[in-house]
C-alpha atoms as a PDB file:
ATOM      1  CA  UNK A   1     -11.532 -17.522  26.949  1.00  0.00           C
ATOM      2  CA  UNK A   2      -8.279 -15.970  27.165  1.00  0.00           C
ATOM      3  CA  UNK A   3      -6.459 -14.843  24.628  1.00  0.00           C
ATOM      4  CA  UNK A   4      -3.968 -17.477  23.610  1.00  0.00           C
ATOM      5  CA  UNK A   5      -1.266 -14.703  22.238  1.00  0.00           C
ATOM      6  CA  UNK A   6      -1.712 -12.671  25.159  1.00  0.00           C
ATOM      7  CA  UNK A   7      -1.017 -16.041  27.044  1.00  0.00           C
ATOM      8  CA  UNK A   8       2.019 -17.086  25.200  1.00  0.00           C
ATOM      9  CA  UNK A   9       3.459 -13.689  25.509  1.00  0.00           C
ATOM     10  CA  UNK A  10       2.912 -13.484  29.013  1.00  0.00           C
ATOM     11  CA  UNK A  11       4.404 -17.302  29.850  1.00  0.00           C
ATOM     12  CA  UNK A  12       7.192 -15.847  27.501  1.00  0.00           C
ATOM     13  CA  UNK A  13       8.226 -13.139  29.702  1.00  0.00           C
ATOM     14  CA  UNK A  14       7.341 -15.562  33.031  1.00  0.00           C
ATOM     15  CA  UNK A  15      10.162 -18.289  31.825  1.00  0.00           C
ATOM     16  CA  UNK A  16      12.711 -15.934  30.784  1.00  0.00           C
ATOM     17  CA  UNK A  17      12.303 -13.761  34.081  1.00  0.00           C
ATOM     18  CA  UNK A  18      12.949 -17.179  36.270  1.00  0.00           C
ATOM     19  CA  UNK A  19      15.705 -18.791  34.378  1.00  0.00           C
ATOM     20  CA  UNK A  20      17.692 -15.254  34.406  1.00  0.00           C
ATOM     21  CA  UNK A  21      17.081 -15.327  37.579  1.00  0.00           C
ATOM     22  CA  UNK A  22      17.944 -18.431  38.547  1.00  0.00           C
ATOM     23  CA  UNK A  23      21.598 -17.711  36.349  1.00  0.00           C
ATOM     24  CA  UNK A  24      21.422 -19.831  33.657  1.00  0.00           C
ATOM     25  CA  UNK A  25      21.900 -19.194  29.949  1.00  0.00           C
ATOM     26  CA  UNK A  26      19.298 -20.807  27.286  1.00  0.00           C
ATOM     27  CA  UNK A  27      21.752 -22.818  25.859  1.00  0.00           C
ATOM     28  CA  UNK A  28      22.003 -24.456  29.758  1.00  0.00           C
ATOM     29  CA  UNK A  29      18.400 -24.782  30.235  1.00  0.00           C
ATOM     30  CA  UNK A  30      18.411 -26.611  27.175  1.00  0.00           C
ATOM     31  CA  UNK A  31      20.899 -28.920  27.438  1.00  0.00           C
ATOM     32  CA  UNK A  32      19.060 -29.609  30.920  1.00  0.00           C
ATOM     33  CA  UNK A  33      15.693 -30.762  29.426  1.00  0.00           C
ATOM     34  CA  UNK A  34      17.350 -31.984  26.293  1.00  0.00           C
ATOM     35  CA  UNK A  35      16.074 -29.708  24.012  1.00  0.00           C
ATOM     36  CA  UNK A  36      17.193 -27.350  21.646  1.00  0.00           C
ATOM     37  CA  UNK A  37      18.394 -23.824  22.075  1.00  0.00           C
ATOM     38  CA  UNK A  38      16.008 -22.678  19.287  1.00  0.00           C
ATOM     39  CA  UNK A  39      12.798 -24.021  21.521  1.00  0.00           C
ATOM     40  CA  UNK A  40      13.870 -22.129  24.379  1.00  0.00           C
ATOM     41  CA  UNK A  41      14.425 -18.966  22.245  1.00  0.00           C
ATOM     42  CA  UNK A  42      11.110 -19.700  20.677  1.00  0.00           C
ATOM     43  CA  UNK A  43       9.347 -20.406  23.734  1.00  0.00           C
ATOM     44  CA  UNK A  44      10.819 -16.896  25.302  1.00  0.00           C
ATOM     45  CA  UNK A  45      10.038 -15.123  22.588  1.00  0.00           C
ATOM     46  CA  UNK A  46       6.457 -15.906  22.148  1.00  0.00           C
ATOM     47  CA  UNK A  47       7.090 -17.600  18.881  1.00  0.00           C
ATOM     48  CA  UNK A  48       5.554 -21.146  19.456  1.00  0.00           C
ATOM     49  CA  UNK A  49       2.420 -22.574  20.928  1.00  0.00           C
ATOM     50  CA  UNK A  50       4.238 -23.999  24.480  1.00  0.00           C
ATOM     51  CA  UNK A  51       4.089 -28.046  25.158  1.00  0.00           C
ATOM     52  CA  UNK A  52       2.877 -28.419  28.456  1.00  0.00           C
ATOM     53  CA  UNK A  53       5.748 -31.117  29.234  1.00  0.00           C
ATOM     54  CA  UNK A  54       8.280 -29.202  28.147  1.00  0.00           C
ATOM     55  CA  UNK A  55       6.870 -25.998  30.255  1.00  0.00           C
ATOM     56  CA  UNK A  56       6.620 -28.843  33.248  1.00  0.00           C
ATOM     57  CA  UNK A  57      10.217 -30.121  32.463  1.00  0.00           C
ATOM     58  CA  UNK A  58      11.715 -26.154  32.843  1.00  0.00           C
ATOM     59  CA  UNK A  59       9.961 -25.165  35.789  1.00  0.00           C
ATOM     60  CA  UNK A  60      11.148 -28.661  37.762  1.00  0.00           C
ATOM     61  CA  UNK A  61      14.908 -27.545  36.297  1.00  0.00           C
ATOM     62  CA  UNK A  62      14.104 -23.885  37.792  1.00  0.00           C
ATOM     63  CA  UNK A  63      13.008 -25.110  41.114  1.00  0.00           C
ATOM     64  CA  UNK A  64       9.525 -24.138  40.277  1.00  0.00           C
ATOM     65  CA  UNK A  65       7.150 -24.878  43.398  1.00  0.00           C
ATOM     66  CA  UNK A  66       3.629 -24.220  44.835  1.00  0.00           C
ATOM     67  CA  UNK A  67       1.453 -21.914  43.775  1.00  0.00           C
ATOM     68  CA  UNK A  68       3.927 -20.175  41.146  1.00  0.00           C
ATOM     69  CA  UNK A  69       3.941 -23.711  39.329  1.00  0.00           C
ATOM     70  CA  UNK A  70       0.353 -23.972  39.006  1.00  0.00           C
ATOM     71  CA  UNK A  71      -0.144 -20.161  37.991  1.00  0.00           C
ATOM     72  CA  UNK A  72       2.635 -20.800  35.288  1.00  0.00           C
ATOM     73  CA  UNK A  73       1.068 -23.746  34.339  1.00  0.00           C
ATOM     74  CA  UNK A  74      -2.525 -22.563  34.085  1.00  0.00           C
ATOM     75  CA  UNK A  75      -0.563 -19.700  32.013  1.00  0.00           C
ATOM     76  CA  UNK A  76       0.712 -22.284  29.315  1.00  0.00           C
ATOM     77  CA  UNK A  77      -2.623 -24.347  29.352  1.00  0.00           C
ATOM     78  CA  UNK A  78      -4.578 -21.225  27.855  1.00  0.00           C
ATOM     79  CA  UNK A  79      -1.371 -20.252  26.060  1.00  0.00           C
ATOM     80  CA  UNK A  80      -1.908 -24.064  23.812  1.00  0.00           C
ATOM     81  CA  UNK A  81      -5.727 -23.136  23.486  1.00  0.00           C
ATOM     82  CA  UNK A  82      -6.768 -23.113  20.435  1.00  0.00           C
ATOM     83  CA  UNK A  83      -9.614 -20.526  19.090  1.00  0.00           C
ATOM     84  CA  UNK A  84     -11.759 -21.069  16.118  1.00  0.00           C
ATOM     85  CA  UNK A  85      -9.474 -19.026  13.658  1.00  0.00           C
ATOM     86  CA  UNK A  86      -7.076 -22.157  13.629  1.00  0.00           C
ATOM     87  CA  UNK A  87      -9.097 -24.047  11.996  1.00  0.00           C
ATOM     88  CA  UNK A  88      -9.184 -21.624   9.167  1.00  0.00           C
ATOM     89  CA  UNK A  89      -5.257 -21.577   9.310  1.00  0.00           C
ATOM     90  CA  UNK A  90      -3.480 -19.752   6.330  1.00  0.00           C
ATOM     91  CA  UNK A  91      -6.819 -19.135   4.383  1.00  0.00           C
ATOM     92  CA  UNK A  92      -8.072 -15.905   6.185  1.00  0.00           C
ATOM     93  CA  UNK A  93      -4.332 -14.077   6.476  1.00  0.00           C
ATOM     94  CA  UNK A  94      -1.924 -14.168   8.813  1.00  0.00           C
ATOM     95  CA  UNK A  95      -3.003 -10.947   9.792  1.00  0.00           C
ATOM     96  CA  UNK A  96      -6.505 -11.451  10.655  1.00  0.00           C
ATOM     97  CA  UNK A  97      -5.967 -14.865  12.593  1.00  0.00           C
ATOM     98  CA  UNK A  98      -3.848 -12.851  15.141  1.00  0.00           C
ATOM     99  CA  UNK A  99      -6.160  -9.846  15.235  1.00  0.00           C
ATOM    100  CA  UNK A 100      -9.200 -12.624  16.196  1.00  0.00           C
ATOM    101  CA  UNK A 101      -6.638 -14.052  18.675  1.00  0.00           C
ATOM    102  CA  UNK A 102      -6.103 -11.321  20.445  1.00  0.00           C
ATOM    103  CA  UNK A 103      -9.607  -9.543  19.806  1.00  0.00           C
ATOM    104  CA  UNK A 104     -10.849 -13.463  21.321  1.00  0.00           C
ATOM    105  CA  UNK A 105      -9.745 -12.443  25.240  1.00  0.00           C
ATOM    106  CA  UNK A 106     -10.060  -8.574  25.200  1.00  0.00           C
ATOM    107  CA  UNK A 107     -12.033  -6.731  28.248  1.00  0.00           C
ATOM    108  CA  UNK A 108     -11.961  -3.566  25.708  1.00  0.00           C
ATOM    109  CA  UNK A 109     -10.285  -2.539  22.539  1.00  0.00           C
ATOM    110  CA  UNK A 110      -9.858   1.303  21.876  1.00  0.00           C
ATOM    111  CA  UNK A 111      -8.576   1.883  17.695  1.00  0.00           C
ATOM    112  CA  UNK A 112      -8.162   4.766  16.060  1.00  0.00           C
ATOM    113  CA  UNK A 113      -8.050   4.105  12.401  1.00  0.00           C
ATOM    114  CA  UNK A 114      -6.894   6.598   9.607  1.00  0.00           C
ATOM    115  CA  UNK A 115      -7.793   4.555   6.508  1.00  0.00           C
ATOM    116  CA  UNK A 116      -9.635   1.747   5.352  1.00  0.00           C
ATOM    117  CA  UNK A 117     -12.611   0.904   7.648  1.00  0.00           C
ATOM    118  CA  UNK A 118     -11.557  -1.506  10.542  1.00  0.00           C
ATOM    119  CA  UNK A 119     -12.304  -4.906  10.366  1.00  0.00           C
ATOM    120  CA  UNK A 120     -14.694  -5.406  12.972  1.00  0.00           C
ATOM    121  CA  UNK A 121     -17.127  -2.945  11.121  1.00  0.00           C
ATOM    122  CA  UNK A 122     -16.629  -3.834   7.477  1.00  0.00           C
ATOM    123  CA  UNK A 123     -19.374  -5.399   5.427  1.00  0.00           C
ATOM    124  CA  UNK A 124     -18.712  -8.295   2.950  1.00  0.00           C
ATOM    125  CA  UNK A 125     -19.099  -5.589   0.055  1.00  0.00           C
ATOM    126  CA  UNK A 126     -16.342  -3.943   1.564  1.00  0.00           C
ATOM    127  CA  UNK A 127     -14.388  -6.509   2.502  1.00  0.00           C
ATOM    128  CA  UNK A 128     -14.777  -7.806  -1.439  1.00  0.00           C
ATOM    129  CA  UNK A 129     -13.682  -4.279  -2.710  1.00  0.00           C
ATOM    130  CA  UNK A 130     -10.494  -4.222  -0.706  1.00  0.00           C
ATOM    131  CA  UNK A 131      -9.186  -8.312  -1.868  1.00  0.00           C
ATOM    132  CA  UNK A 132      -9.373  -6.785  -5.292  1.00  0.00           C
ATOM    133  CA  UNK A 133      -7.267  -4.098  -4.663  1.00  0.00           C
ATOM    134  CA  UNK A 134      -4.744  -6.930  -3.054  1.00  0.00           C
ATOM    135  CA  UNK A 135      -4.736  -8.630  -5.954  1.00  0.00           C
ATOM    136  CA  UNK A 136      -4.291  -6.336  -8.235  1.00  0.00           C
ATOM    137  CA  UNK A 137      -1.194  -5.412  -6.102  1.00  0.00           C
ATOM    138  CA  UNK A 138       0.233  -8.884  -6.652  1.00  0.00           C
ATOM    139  CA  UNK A 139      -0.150 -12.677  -5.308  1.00  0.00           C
ATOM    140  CA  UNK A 140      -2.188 -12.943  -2.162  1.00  0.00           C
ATOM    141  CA  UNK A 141      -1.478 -15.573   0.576  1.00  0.00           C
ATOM    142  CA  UNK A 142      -5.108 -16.574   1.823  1.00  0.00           C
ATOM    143  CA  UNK A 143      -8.488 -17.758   0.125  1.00  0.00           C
ATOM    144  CA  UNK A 144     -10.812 -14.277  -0.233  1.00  0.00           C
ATOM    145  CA  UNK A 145     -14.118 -16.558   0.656  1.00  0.00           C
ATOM    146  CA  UNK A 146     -12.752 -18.113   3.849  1.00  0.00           C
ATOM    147  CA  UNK A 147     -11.148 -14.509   4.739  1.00  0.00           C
ATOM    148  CA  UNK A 148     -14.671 -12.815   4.339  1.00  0.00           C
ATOM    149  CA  UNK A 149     -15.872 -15.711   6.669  1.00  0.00           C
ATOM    150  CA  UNK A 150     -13.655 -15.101   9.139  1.00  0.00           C
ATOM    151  CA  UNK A 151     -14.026 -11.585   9.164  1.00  0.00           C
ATOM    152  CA  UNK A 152     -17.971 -12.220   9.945  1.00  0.00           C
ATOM    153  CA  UNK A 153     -16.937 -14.213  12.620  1.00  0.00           C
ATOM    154  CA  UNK A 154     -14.897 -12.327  14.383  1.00  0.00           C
ATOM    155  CA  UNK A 155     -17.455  -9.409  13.959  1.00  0.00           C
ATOM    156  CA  UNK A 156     -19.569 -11.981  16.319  1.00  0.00           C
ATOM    157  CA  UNK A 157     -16.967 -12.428  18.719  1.00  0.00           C
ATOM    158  CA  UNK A 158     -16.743  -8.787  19.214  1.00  0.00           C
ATOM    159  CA  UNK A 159     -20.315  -7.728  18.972  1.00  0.00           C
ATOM    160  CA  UNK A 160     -21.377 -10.225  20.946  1.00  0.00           C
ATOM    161  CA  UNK A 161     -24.092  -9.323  24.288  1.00  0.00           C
ATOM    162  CA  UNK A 162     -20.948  -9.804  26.777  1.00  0.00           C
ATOM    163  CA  UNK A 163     -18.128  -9.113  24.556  1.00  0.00           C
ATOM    164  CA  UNK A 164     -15.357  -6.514  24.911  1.00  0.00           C
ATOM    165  CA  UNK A 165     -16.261  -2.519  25.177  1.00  0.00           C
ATOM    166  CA  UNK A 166     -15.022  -1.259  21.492  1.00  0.00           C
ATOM    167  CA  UNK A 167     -14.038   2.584  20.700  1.00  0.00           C
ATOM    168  CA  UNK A 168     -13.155   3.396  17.626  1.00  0.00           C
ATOM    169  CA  UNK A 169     -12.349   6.912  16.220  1.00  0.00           C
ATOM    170  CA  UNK A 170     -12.393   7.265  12.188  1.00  0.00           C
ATOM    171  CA  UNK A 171     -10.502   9.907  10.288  1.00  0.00           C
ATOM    172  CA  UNK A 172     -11.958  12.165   8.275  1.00  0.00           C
ATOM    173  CA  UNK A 173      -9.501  11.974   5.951  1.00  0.00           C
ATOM    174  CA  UNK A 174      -9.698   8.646   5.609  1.00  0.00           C
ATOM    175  CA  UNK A 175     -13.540   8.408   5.264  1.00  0.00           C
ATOM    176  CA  UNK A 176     -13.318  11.095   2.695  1.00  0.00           C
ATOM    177  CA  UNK A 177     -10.602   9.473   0.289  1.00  0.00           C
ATOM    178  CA  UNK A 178     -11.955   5.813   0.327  1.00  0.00           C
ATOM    179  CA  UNK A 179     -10.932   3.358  -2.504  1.00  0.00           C
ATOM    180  CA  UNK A 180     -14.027   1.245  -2.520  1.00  0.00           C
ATOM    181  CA  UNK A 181     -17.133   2.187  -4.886  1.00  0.00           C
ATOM    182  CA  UNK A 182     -19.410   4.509  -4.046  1.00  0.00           C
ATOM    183  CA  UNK A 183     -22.583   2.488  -3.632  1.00  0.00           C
ATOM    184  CA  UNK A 184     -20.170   0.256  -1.473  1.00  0.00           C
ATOM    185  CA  UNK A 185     -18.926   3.144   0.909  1.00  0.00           C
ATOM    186  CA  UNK A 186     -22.926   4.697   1.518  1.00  0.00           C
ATOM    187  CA  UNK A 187     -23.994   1.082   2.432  1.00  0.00           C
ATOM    188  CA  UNK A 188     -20.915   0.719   4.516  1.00  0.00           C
ATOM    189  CA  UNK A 189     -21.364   4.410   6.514  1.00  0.00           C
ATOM    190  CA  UNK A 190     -25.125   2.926   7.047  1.00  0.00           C
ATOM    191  CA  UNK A 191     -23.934  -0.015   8.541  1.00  0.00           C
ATOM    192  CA  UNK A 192     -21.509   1.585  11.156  1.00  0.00           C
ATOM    193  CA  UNK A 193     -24.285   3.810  12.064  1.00  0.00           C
ATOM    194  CA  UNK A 194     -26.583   0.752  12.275  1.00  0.00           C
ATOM    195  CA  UNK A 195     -24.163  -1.301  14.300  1.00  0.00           C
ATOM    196  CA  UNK A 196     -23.567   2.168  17.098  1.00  0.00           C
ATOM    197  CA  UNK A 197     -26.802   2.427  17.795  1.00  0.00           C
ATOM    198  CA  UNK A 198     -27.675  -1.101  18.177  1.00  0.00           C
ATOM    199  CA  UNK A 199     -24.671  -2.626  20.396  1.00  0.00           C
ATOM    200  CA  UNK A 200     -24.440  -0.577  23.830  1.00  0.00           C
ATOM    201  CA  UNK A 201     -20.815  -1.665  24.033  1.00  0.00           C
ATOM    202  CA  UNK A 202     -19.698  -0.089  20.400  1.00  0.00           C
ATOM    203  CA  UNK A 203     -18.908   3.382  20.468  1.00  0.00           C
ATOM    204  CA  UNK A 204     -18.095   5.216  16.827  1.00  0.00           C
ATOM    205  CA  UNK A 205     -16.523   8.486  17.398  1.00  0.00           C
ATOM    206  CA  UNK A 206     -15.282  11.062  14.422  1.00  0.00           C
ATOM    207  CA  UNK A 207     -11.787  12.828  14.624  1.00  0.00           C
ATOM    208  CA  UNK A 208     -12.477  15.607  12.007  1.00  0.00           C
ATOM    209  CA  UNK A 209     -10.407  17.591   9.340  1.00  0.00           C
ATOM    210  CA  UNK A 210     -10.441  20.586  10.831  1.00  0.00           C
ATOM    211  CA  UNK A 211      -8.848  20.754  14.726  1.00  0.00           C
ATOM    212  CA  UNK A 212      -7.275  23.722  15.077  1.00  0.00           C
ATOM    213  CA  UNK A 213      -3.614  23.586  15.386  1.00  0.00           C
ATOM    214  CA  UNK A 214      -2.690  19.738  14.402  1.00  0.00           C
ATOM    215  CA  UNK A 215      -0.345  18.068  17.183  1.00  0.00           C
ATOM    216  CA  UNK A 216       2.436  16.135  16.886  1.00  0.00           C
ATOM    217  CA  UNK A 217       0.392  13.299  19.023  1.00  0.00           C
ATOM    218  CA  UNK A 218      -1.631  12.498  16.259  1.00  0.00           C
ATOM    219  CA  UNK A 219      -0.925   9.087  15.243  1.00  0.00           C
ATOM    220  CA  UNK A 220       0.743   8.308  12.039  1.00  0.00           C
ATOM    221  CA  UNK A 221      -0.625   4.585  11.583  1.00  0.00           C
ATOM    222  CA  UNK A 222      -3.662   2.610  12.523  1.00  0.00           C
ATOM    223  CA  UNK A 223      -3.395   2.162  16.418  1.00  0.00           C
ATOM    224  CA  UNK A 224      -5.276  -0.514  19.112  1.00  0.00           C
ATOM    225  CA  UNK A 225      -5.242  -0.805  22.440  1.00  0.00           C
ATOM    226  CA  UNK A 226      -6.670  -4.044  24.097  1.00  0.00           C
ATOM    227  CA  UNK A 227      -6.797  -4.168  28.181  1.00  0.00           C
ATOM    228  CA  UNK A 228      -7.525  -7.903  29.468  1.00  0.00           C
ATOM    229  CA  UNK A 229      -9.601  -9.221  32.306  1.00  0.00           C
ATOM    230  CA  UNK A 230      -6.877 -10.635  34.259  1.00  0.00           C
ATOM    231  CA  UNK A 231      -5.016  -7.899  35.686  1.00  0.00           C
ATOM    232  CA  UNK A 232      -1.979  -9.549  35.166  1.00  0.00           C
ATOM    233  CA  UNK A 233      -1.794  -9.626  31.493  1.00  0.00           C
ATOM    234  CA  UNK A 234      -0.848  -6.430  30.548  1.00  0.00           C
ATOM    235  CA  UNK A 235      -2.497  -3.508  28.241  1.00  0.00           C
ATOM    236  CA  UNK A 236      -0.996  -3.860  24.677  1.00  0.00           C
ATOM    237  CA  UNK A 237      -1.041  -1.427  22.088  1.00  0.00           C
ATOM    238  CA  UNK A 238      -0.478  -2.502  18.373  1.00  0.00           C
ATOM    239  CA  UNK A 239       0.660  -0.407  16.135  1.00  0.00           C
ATOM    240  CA  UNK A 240       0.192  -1.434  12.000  1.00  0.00           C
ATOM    241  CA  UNK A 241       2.691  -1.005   9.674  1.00  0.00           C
ATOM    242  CA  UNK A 242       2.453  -1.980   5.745  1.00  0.00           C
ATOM    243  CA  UNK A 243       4.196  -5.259   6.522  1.00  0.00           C
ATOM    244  CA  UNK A 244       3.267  -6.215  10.191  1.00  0.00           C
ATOM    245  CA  UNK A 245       1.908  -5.375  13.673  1.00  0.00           C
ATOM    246  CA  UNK A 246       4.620  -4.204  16.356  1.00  0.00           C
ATOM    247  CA  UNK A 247       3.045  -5.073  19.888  1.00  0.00           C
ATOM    248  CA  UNK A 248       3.992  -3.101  22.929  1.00  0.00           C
ATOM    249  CA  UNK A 249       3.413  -4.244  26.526  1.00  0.00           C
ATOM    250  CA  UNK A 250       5.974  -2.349  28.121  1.00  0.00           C
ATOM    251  CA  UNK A 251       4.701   0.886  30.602  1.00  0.00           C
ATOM    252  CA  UNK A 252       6.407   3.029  29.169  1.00  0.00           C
ATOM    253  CA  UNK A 253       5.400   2.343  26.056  1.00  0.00           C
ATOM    254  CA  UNK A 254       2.304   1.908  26.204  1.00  0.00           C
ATOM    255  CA  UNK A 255       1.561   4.772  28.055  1.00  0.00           C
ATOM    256  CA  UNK A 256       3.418   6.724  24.944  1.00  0.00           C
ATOM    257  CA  UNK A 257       0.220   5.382  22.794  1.00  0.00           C
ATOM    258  CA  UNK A 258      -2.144   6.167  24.897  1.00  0.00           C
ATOM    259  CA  UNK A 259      -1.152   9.853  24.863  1.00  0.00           C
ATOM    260  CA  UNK A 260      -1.431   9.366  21.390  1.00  0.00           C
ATOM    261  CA  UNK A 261      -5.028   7.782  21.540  1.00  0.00           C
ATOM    262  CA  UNK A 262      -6.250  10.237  24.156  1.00  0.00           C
ATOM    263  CA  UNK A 263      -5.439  13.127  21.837  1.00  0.00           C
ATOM    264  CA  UNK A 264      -7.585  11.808  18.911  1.00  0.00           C
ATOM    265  CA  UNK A 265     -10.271  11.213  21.221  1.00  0.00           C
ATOM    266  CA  UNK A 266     -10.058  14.293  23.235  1.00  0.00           C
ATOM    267  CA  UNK A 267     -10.411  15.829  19.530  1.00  0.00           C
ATOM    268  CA  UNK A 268     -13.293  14.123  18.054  1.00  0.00           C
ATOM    269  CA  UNK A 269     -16.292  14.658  17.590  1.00  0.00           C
ATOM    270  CA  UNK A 270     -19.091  13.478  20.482  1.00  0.00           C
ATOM    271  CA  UNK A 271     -20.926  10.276  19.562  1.00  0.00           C
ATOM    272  CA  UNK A 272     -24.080  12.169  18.638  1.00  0.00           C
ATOM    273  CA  UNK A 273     -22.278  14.210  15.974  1.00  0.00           C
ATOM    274  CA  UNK A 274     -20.207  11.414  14.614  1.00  0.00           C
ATOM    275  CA  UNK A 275     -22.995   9.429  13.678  1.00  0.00           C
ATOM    276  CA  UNK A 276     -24.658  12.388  11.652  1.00  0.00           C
ATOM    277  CA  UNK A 277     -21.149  13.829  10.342  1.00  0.00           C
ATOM    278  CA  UNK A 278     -21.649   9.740   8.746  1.00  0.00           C
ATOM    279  CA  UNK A 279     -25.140  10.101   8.032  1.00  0.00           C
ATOM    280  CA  UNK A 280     -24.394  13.422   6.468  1.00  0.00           C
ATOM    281  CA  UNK A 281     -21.332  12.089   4.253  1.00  0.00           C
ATOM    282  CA  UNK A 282     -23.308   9.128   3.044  1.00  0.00           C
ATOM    283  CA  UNK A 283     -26.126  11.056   1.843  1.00  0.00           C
ATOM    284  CA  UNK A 284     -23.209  13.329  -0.304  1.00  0.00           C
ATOM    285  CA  UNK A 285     -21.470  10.615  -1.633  1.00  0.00           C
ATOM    286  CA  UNK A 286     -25.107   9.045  -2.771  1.00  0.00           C
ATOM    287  CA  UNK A 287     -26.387  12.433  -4.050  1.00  0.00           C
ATOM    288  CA  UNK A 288     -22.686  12.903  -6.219  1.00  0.00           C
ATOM    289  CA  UNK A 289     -23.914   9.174  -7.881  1.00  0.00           C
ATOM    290  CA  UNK A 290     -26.867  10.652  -9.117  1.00  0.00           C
ATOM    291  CA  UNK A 291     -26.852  11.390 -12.797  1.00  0.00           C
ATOM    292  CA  UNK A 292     -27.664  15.543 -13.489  1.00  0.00           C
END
C-alpha cells in the first residue's frame, strides 16, 4: 500500500498548487463548497485525513477535469487509507504510528542513528528498558504493552520478503554509551547481527569513533530518508528532534541531507567489519559483567 502520510502530503501540495493557480484565496474556496477556512488550511497542510466529497466538491470548483481528476482522486483515496497502526491509535505514541505510516509505503529507508537503537531493530528487552527511562522522566502518553506490540509489528512490515531496502549506519558513540543494562545491550548487538545476515534487504553499517578529521556534514540528530515507488511522491528526509519529526520534501533540501547521509556512509565501516566491530563489542560488554 501506499503510504497514507506520504499521500496526504502529496494531495496537500496538489490542492494548494491548483487553487493558487486558479487565483483564489482559501477563505474563497471555502465559502464556495461551504466549508470552513480551517478545513481548507487543514487539508493544505497535510493536517487531516481528506473526505473524498469534499476533495470531489474542490476540484469541480477548480475546474478539475480528465485525467488530473482521477489522478487527484486516486491521490486522496490512498491518502483516507487506513493502516493497521490506527487501530492501535494513541496507545503506541504518536511518534511511532507516523513512523509505521510512513515506513508502511517506503521503496527504501536509509537512517543514520546516533543514539538509542532504531526501532525497526530493537528487541522487546530493549524496547522495555527505554519506557522506563520515559517514565521515570515524567507521565507518558501511550500504553508500554500495546507500544511494544506495535513496534513488533512494524519490525514485520519492514522485514518482510518484499519489503523496503533498509540501511542503517550506527554510531559508535552511541553504541558505546547505551542506557539499557548490560545483559540487555549483548542480546540486543546479537540480534542486529542476527537480523543482517538473515534479511538480504537489511544492511547494518558502523560509522566509527575514530575518522580522521570530523566534518561539519556529520549529522547532529537521528536522520531517515524514505524514497517511494511512485515516482511522483517525493524522497523525504526526517530529521528527529527531542519534541518532533521535521519532514523535508523540498530538492533542495533534501539533497542538503543526503550530503549529510552520504558522508556517514562514505565513512563507515564495510558491512563485513560492522558486524564484527558488533560482535566484538558484545563480547566486551559480556566479559566486563563477569565477576573477577
Amino acid at each position: 500500500m501506499s503510504s497514507p502520510f506520504v499521500r496526504r502530503r502529496r494531495l496537500a501540495t496538489e490542492l494548494r498548487t491548483l487553487r493558487e493557480a486558479r487565483g483564489l484565496t482559501a477563505d474563497q474556496l471555502a465559502c464556495r463548497i461551504h466549508q470552513s477556512r480551517m478545513k481548507i488550511s487543514k487539508l493544505e497542510n497535510a493536517h487531516v485525513r481528506p473526505d473524498l466529497a469534499d476533495v470531489m466538491k474542490i476540484l469541480d470548483v477548480l475546474g478539475v477535469t480528465g485525467d488530473k481528476w482521477h489522478d487527484i482522486v486516486r491521490i486522496a483515496r490512498d491518502a483516507a487509507e487506513r493502516g493497521w497502526w490506527d487501530s492501535y491509535g494513541d496507545a503506541m505514541g504518536d511518534r511511532q504510528r507516523l513512523y509505521a505510516d510512513i515506513e508502511s509505503g517506503a521503496k527504501t529507508i536509509r537512517e543514520y542513528q546516533p543514539g538509542a537503537m532504531p526501532g525497526i531493530l530493537q528487541t522487546p528487552d530493549y524496547t522495555w528498558a527505554l519506557i522506563e527511562h520515559a517514565k521515570a522522566e515524567g507521565p507518558i502518553t501511550y500504553i508500554p504493552e500495546r507500544l511494544v506490540e506495535a513496534r513488533l509489528q512494524r519490525q514485520r512490515t519492514v522485514l518482510r520478503p518484499d519489503g523496503p531496502e533498509y540501511e542503517v549506519i550506527l554510531d559508535e558513540v552511541g553504541l558505546r554509551r547505551f542506557t539499557v543494562p548490560p545483559d540487555v545491550m549483548c542480546a540486543q548487538l546479537n540480534h542486529v547481527i542476527r537480523v543482517a545476515e538473515t534479511h538480504a534487504r537489511v544492511t547494518v553499517r558502523i560509522f566509527p569513533l575514530v575518522t580522521g578529521v570530523a566534518s561539519a556534514l556529520t549529522p547532529g540528530a537521528q536522520l531517515i530518508v524514505y524514497t517511494f515507488p511512485d515516482p511522483a511522491d517525493p524522497t523525504m528526509a526526517t530529521v528527529q528532534t527531542v519534541a518532533a519529526e521535521i519532514f523535508h520534501t523540498e530538492p533542495e533540501e533534501v539533497a542538503r541531507y543526503l550530503r549529510r547521509y552520504q558522508y556517514v556512509r562514505e565513512a563507515a565501516l564495510s558491512e563485513v567489519r560492522s558486524l564484527s566491530f558488533l560482535s566484538a563489542l558484545a563480547s566486551q560488554i559480556s566479559d566486563e559483567r563477569e565477576p573477577t
